[in-house]
N, C-alpha and C. Protein backbone atom coordinates (compact mmCIF):
# COMPACT_ATOMS: atom_id res chain seq x y z
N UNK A 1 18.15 14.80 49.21
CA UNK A 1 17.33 15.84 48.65
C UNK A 1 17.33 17.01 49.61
N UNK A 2 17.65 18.15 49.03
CA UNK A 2 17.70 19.23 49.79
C UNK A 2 16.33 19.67 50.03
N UNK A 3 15.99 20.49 51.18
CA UNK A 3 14.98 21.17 51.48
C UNK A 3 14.27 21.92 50.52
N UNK A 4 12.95 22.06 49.75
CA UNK A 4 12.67 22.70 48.86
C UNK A 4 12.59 21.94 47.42
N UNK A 5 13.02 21.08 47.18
CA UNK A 5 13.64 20.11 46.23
C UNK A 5 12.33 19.56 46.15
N UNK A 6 11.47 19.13 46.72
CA UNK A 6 9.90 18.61 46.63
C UNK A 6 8.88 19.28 45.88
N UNK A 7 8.43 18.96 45.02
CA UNK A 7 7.50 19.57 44.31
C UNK A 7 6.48 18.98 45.39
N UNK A 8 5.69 17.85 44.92
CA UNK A 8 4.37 17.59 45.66
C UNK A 8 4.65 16.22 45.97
N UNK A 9 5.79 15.36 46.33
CA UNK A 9 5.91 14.15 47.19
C UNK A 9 4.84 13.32 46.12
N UNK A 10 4.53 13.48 44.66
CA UNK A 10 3.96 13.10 43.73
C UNK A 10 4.32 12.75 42.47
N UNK A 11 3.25 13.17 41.75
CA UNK A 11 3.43 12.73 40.23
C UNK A 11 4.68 14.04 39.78
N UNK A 12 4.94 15.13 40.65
CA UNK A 12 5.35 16.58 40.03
C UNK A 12 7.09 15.89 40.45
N UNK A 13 7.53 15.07 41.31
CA UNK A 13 8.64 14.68 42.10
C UNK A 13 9.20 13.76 40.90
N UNK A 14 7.99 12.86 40.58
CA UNK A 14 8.49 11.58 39.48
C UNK A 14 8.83 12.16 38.17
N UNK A 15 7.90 13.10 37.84
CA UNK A 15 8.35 14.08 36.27
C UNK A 15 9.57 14.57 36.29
N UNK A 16 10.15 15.25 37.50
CA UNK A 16 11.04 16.33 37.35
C UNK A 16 12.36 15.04 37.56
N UNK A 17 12.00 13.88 38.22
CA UNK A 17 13.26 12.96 38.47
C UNK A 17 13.49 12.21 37.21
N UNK A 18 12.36 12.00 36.19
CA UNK A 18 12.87 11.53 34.90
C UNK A 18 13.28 12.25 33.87
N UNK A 19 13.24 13.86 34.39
CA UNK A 19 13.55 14.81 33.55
C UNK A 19 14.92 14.99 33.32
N UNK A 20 14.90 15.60 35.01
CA UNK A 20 16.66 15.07 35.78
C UNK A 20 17.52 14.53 35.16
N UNK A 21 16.98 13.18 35.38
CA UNK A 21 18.05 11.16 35.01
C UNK A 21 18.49 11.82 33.39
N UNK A 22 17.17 12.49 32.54
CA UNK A 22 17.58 12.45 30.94
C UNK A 22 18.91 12.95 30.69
N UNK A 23 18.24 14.03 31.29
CA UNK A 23 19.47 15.46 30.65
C UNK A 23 20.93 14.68 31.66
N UNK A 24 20.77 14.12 32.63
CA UNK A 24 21.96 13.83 33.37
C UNK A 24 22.91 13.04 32.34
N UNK A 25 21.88 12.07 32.12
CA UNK A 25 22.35 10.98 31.25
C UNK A 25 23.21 11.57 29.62
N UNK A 26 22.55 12.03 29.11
CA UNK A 26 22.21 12.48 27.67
C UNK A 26 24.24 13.58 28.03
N UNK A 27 24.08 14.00 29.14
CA UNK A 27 25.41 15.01 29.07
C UNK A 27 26.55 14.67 29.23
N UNK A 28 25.90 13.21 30.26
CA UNK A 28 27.51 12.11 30.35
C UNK A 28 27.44 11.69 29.15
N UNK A 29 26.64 11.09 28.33
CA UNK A 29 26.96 10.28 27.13
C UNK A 29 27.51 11.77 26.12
N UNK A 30 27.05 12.26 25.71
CA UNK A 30 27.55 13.72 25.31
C UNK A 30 29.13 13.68 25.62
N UNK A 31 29.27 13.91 26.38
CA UNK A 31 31.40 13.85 26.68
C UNK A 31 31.99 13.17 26.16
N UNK A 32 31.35 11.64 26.63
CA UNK A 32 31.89 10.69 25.34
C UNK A 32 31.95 10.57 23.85
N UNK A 33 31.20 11.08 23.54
CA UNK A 33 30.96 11.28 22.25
C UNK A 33 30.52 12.68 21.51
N UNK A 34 31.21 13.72 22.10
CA UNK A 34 30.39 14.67 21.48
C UNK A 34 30.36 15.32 20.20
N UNK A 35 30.96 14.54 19.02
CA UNK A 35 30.76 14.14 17.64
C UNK A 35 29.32 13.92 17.27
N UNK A 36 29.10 12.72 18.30
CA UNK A 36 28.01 12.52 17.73
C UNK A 36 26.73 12.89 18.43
N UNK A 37 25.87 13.23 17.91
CA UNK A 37 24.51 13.37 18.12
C UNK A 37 24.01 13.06 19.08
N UNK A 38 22.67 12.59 19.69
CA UNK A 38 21.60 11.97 20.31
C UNK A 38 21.46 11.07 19.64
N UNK A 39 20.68 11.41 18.14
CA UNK A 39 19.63 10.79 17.25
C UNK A 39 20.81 9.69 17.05
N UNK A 40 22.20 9.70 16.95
CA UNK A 40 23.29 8.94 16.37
C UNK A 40 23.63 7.84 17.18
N UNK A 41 23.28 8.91 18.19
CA UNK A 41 24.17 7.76 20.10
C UNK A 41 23.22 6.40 20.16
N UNK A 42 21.55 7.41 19.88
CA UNK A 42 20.92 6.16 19.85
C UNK A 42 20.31 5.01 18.70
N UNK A 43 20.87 5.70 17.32
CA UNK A 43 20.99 5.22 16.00
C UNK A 43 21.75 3.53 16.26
N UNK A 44 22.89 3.71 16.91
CA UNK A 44 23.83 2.69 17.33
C UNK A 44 23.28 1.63 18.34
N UNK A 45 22.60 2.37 19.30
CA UNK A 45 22.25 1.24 20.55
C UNK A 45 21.11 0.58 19.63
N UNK A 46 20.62 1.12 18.86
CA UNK A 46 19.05 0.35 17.99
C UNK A 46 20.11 -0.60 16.96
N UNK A 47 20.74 -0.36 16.94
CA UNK A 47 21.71 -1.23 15.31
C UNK A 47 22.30 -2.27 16.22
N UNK A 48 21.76 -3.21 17.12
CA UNK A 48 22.60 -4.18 17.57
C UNK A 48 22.68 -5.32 16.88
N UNK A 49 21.53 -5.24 15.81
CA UNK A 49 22.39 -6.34 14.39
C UNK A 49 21.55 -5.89 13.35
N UNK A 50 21.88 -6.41 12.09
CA UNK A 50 21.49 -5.65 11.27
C UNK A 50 19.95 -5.61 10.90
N UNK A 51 19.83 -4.26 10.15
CA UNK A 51 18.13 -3.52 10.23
C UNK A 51 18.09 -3.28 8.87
N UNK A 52 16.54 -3.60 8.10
CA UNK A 52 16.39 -2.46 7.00
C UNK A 52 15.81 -1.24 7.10
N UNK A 53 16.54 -0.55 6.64
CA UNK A 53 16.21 0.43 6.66
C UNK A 53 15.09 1.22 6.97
N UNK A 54 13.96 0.87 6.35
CA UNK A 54 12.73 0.98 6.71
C UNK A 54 12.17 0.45 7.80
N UNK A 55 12.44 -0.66 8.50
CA UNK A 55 12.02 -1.31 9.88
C UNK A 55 12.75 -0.31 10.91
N UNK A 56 13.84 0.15 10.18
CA UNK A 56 14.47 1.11 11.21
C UNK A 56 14.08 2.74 11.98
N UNK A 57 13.44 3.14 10.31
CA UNK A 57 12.42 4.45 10.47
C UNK A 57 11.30 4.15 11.37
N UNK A 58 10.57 3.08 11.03
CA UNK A 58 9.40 2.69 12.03
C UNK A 58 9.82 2.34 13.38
N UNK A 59 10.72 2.10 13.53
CA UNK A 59 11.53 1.83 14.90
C UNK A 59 11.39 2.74 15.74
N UNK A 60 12.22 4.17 15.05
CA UNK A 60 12.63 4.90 15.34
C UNK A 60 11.81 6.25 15.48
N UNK A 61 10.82 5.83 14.86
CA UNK A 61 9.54 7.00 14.61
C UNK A 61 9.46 7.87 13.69
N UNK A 62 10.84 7.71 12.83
CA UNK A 62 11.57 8.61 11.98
C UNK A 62 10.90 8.21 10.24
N UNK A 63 11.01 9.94 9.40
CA UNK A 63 11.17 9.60 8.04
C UNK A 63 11.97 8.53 7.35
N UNK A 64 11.82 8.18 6.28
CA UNK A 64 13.39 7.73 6.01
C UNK A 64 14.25 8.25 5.40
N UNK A 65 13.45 9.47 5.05
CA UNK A 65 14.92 10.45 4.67
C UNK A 65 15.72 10.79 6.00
N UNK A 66 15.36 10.51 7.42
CA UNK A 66 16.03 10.83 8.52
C UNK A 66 17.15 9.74 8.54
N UNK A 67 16.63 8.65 8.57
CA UNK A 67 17.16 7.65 8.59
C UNK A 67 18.66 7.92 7.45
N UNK A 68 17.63 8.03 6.17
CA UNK A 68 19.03 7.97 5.53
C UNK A 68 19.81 8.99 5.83
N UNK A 69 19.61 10.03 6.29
CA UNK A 69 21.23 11.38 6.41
C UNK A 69 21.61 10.59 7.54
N UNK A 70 20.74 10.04 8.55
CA UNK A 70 21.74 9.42 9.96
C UNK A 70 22.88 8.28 9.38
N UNK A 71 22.23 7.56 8.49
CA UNK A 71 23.17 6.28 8.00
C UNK A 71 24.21 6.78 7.02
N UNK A 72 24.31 8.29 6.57
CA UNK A 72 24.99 8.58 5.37
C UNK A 72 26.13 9.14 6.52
N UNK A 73 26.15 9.97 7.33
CA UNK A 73 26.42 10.09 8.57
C UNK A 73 27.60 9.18 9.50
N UNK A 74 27.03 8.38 10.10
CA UNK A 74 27.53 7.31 10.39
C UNK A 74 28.37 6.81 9.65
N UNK A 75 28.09 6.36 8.28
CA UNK A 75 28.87 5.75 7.81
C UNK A 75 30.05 6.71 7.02
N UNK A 76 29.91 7.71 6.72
CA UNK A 76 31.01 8.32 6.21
C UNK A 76 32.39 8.40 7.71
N UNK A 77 31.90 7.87 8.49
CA UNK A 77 32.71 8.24 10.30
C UNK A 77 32.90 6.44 9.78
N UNK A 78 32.69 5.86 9.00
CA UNK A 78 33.24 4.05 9.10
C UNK A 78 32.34 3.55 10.65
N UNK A 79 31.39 3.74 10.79
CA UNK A 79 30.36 3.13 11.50
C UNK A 79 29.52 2.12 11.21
N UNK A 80 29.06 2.10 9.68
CA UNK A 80 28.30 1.19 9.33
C UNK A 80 28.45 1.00 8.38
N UNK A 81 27.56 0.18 8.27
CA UNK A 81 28.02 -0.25 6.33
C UNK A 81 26.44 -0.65 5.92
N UNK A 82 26.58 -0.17 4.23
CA UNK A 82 25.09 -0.78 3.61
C UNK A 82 25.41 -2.18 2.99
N UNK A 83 24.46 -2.61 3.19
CA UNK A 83 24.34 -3.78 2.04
C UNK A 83 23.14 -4.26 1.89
N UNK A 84 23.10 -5.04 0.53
CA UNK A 84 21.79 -5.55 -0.25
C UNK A 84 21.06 -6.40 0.55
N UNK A 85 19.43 -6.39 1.02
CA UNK A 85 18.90 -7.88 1.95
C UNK A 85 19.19 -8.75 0.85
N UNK A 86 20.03 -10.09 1.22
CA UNK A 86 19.61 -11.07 0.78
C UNK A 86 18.06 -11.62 0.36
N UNK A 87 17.27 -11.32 0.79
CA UNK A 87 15.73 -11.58 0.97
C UNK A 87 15.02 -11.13 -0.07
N UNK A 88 15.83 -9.53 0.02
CA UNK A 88 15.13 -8.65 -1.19
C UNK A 88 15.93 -7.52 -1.55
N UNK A 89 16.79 -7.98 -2.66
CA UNK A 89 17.98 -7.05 -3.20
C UNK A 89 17.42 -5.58 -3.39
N UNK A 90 16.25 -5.31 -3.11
CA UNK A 90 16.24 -3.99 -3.16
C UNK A 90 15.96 -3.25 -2.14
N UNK A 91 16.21 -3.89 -1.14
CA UNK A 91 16.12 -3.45 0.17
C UNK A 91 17.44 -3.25 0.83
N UNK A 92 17.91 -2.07 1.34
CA UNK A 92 19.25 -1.80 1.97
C UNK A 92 19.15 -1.78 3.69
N UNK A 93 20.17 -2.99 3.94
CA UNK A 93 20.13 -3.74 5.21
C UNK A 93 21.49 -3.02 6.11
N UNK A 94 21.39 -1.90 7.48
CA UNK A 94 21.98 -1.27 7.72
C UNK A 94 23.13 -2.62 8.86
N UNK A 95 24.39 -2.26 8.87
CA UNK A 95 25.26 -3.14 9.88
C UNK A 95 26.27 -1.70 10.28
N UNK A 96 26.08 -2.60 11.41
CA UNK A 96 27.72 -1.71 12.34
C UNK A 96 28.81 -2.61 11.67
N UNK A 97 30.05 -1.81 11.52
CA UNK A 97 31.14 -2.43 11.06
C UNK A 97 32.10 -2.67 12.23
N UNK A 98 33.55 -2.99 11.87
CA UNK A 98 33.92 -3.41 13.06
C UNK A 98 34.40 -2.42 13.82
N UNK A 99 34.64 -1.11 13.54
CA UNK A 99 34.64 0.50 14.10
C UNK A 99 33.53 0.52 15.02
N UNK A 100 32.54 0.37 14.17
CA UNK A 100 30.84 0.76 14.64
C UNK A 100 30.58 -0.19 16.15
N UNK A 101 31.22 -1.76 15.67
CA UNK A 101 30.70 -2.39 16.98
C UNK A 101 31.44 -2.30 18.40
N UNK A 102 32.49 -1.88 18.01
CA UNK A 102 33.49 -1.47 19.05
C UNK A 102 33.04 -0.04 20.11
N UNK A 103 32.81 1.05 18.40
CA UNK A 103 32.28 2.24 19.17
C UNK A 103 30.69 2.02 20.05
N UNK A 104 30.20 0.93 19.55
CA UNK A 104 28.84 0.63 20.78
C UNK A 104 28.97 0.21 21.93
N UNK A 105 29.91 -0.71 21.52
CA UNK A 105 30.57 -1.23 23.36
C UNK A 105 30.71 -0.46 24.29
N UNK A 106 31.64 0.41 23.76
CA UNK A 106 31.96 1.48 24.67
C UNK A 106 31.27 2.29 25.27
N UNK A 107 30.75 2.68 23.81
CA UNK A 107 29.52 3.61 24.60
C UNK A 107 28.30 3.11 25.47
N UNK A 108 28.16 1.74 25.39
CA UNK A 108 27.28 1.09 25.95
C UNK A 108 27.48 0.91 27.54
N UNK A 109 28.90 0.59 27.59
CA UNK A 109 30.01 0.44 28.94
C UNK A 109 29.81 1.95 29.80
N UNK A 110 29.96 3.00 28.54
CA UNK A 110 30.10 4.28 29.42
C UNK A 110 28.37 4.57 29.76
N UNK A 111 27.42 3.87 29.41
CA UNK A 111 26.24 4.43 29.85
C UNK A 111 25.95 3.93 31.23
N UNK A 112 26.36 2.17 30.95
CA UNK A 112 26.17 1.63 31.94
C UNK A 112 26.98 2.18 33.38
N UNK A 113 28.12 3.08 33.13
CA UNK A 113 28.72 3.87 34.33
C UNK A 113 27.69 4.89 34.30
N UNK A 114 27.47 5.74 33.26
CA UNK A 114 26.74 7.23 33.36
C UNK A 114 25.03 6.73 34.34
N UNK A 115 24.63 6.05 34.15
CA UNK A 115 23.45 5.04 34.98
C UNK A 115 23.71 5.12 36.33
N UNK A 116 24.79 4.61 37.10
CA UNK A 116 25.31 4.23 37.93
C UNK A 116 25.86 5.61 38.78
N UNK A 117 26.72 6.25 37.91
CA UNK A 117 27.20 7.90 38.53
C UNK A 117 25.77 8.69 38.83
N UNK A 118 24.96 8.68 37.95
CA UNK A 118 23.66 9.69 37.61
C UNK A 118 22.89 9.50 39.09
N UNK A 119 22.55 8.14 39.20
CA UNK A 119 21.28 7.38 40.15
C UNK A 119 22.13 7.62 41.01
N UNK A 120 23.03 7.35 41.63
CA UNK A 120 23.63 7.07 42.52
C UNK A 120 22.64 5.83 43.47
N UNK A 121 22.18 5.02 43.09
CA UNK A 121 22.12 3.76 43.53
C UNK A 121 22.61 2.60 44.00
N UNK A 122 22.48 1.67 44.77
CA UNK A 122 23.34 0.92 45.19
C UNK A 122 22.68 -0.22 43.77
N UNK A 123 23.49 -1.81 43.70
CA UNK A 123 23.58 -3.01 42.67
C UNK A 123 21.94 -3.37 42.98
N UNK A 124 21.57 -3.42 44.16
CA UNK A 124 20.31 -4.25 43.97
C UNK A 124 19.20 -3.21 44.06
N UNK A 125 19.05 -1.78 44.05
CA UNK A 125 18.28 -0.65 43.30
C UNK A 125 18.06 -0.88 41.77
N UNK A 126 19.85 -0.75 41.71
CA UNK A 126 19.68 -0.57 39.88
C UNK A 126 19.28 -1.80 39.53
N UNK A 127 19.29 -2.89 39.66
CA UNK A 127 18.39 -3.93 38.94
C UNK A 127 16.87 -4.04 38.90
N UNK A 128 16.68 -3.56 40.46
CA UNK A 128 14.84 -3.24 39.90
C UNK A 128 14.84 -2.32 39.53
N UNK A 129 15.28 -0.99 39.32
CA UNK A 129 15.11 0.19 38.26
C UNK A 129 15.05 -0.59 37.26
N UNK A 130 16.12 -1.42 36.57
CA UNK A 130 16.18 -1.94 35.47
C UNK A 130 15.08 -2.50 35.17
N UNK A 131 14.68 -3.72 35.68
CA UNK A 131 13.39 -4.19 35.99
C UNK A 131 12.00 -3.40 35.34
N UNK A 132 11.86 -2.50 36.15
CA UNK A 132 10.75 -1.34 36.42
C UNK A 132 10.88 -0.40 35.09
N UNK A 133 11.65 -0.26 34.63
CA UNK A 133 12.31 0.41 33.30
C UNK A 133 11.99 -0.49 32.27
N UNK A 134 12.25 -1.65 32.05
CA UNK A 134 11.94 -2.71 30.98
C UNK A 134 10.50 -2.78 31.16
N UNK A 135 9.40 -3.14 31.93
CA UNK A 135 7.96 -3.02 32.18
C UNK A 135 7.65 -1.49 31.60
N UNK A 136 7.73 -0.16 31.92
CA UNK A 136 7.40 0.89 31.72
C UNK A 136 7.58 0.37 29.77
N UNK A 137 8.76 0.17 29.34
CA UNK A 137 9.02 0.55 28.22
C UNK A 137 8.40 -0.40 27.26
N UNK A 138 8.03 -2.01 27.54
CA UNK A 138 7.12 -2.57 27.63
C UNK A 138 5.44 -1.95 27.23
N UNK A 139 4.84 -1.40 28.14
CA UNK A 139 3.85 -0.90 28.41
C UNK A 139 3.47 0.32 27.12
N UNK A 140 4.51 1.17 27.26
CA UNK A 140 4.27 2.32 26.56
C UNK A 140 4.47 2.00 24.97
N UNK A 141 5.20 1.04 24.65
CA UNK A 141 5.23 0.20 23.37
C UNK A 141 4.05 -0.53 22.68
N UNK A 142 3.83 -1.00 23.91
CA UNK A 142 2.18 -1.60 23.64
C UNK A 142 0.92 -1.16 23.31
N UNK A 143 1.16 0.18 23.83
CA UNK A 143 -0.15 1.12 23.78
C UNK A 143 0.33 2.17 22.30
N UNK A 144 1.33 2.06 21.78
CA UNK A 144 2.11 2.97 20.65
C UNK A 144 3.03 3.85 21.05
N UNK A 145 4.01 3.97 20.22
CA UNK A 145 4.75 4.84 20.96
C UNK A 145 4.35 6.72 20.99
N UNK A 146 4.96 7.38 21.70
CA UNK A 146 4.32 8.96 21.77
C UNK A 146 5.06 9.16 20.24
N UNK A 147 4.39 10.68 19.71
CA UNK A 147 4.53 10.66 18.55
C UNK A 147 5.82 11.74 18.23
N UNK A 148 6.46 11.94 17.63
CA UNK A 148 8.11 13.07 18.12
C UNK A 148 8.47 12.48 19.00
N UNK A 149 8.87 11.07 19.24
CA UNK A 149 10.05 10.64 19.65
C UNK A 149 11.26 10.83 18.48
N UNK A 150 12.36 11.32 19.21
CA UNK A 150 13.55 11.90 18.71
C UNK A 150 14.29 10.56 18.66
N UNK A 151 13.52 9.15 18.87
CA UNK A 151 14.80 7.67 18.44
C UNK A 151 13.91 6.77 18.35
């Protein structure tokens, strides 16, 4: 940290470093994909098996008319696919296809570098970040999520 770089050795240091990590993050994943979206990048990391639709809006914090242009979206790119719930045929149950699960890997692979480049941390940092990150997200879940979350 360069000289000056200190807000208040506080709460003003921790804001501006999770502000930082976002946009750091959000610009590496961006390169990789810059087709797609945010709302899309993280449309995918939430689709790690299949969702209805509606569990997905509530997920996500989203309308479901959001939902649906993201899934109309996606899937016109062969990302996902609809199909009927078994459970309740009138319910449309969102899946990654085999495009879709491939393109998560990757992108999942390239976050887990963009993490790693961003922090510049050593292996046993980033696991209690990880750690400390799963509790935070934990926590803030519990209490509801903030309201205009963008995923």
């Amino acid at each position: 940290m360069s000289e000056g770089d200190e807000i208040d050795g506080g709460g003003g240091d921790m804001l501006l470093g999770v502000a930082l990590l976002y946009w750091a993050l959000h610009e590496r994943l961006e390169r990789l994909e810059p087709e797609l979206s945010k709302q899309e990048h993280l449309f995918l990391v939430r689709l790690s098996a299949p969702r209805r639709m509606g569990d997905l809006a509530r997920l996500m914090q989203a309308l479901p008319s959001t939902v649906t242009a993201l899934a109309d979206g996606l899937e016109a790119r062969g990302l996902i696919a609809r199909r009927r719930d078994p459970e309740d045929r009138r319910v449309w149950l969102l899946d990654l296809t085999e495009a879709g699960r491939a393109r998560r890997e990757d992108m999942l692979a390239h976050a887990d570098r963009a993490i790693r480049e961003a922090t510049g941390l050593p292996e046993a940092d980033l696991d209690r970040f990880a750690a400390l990150l799963t509790r935070i997200r934990h926590h803030i879940r519990a209490d509801g999520l903030p309201k205009g979350l963008p995923f």
